[in-house]
C-alpha atoms as a PDB file:
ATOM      1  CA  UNK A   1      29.728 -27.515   8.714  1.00  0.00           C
ATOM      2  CA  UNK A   2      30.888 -28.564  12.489  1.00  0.00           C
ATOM      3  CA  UNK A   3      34.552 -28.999  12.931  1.00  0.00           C
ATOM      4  CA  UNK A   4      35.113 -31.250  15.804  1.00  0.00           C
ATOM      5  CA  UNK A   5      38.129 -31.129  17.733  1.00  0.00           C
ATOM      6  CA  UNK A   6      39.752 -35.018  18.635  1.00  0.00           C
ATOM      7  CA  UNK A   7      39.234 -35.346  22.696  1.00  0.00           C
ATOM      8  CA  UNK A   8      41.859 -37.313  24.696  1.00  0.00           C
ATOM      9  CA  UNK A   9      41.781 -38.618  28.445  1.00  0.00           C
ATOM     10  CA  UNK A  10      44.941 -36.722  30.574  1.00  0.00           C
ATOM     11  CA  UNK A  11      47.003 -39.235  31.908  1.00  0.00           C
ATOM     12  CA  UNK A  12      47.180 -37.094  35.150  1.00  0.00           C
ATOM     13  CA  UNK A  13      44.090 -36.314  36.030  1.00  0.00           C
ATOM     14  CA  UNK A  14      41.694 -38.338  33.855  1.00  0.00           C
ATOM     15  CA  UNK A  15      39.852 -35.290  32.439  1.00  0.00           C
ATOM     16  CA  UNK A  16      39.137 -35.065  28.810  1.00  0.00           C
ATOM     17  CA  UNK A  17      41.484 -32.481  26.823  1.00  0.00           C
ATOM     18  CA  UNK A  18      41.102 -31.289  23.380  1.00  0.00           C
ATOM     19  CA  UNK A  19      43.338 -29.800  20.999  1.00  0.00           C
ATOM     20  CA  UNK A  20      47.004 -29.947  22.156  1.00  0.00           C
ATOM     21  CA  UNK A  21      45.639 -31.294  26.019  1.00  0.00           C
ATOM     22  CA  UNK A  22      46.872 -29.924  29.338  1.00  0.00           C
ATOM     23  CA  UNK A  23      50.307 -28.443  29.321  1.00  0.00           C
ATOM     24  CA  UNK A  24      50.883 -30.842  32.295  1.00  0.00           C
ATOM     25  CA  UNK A  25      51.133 -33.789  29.994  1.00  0.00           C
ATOM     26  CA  UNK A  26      51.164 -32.844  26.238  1.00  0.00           C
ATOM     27  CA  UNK A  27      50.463 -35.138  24.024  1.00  0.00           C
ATOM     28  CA  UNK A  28      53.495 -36.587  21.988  1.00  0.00           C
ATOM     29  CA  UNK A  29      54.295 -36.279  18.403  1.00  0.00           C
ATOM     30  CA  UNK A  30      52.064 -33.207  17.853  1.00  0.00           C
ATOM     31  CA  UNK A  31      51.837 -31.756  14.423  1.00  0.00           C
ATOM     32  CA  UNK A  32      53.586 -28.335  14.481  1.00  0.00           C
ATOM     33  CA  UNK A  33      50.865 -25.329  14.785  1.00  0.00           C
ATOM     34  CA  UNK A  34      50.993 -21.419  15.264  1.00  0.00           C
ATOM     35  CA  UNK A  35      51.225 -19.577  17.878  1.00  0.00           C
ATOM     36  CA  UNK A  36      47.940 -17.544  18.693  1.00  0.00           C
ATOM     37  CA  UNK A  37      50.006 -14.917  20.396  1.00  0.00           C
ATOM     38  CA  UNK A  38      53.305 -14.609  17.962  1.00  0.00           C
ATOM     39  CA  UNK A  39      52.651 -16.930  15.153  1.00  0.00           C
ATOM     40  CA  UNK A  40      55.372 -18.784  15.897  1.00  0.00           C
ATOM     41  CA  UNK A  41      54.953 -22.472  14.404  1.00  0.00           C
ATOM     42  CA  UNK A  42      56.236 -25.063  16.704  1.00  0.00           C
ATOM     43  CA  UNK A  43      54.927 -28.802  18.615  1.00  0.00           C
ATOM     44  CA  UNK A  44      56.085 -27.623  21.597  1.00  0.00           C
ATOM     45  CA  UNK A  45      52.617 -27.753  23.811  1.00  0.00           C
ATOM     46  CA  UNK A  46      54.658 -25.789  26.385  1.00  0.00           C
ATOM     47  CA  UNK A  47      55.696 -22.681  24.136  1.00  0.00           C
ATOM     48  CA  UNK A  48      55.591 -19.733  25.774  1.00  0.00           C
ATOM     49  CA  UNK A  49      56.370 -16.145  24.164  1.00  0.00           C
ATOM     50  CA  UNK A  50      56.922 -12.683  25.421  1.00  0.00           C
ATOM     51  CA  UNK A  51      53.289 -11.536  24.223  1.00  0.00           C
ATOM     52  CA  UNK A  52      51.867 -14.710  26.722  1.00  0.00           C
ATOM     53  CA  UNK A  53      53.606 -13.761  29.554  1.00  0.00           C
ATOM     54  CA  UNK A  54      51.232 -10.990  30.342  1.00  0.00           C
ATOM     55  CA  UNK A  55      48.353 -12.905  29.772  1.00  0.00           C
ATOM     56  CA  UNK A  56      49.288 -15.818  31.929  1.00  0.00           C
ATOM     57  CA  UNK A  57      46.628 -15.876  34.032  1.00  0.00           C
ATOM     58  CA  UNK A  58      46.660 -19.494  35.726  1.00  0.00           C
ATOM     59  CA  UNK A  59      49.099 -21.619  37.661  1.00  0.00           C
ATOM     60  CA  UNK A  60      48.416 -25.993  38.272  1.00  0.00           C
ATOM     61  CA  UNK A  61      48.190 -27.023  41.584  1.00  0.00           C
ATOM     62  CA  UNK A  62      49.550 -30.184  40.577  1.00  0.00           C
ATOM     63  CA  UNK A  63      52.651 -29.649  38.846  1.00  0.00           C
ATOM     64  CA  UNK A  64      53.107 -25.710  39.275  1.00  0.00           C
ATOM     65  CA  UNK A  65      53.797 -24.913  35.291  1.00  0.00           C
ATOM     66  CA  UNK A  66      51.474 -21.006  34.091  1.00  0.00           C
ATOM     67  CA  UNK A  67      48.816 -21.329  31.629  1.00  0.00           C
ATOM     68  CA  UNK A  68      47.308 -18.575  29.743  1.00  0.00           C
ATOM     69  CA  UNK A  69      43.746 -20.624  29.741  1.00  0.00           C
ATOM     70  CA  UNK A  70      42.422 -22.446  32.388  1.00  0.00           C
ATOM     71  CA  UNK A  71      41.990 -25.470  30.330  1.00  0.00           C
ATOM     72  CA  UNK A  72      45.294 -25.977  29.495  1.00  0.00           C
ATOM     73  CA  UNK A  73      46.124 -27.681  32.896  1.00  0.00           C
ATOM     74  CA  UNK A  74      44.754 -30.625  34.804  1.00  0.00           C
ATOM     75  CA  UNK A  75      43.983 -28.448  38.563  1.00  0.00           C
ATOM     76  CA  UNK A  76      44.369 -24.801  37.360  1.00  0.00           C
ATOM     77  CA  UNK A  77      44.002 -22.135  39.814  1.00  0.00           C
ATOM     78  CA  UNK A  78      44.209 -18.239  39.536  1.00  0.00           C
ATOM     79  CA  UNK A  79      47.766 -17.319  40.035  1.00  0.00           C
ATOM     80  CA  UNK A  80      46.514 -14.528  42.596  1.00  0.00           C
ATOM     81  CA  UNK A  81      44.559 -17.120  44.745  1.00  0.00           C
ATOM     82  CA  UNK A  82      45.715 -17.382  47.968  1.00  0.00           C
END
């Protein structure tokens, strides 16, 4: 059986986001989920632990916020890009 996952425009950059969207613009009134990295439950699309903070691997060119995954913001780039 196929789960799907419901798709949503960003209201930044137009771009379709699944899940809990970009971190730029979370969606509002979010059921609370778990953490991947603590377990942590909350509906805050911005959570960030301790055990993300290593991993943070991407920063948005648009509104500066980290991401762990690339697809969690509207114009990610590498935090070591230059």
């Amino acid at each position: 059986m196929t789960k799907y996952v419901e798709t949503f425009p960003c209201p930044a950059c137009g771009l379709t986001a699944s899940g809990r969207g970009h971190l730029c613009h979370p969606k509002e009134d979010v059921p609370p989920s778990a953490c991947e990295f603590c377990n942590k439950t909350t509906s805050d699309a911005r959570h960030v632990c301790p055990m993300m903070t290593g991993r943070l691997e991407y920063i948005c060119k648009k509104c500066g916020r980290l991401a762990v995954y690339d697809t969690m913001l509207c114009e990610p780039a590498p935090i070591d890009e230059d």
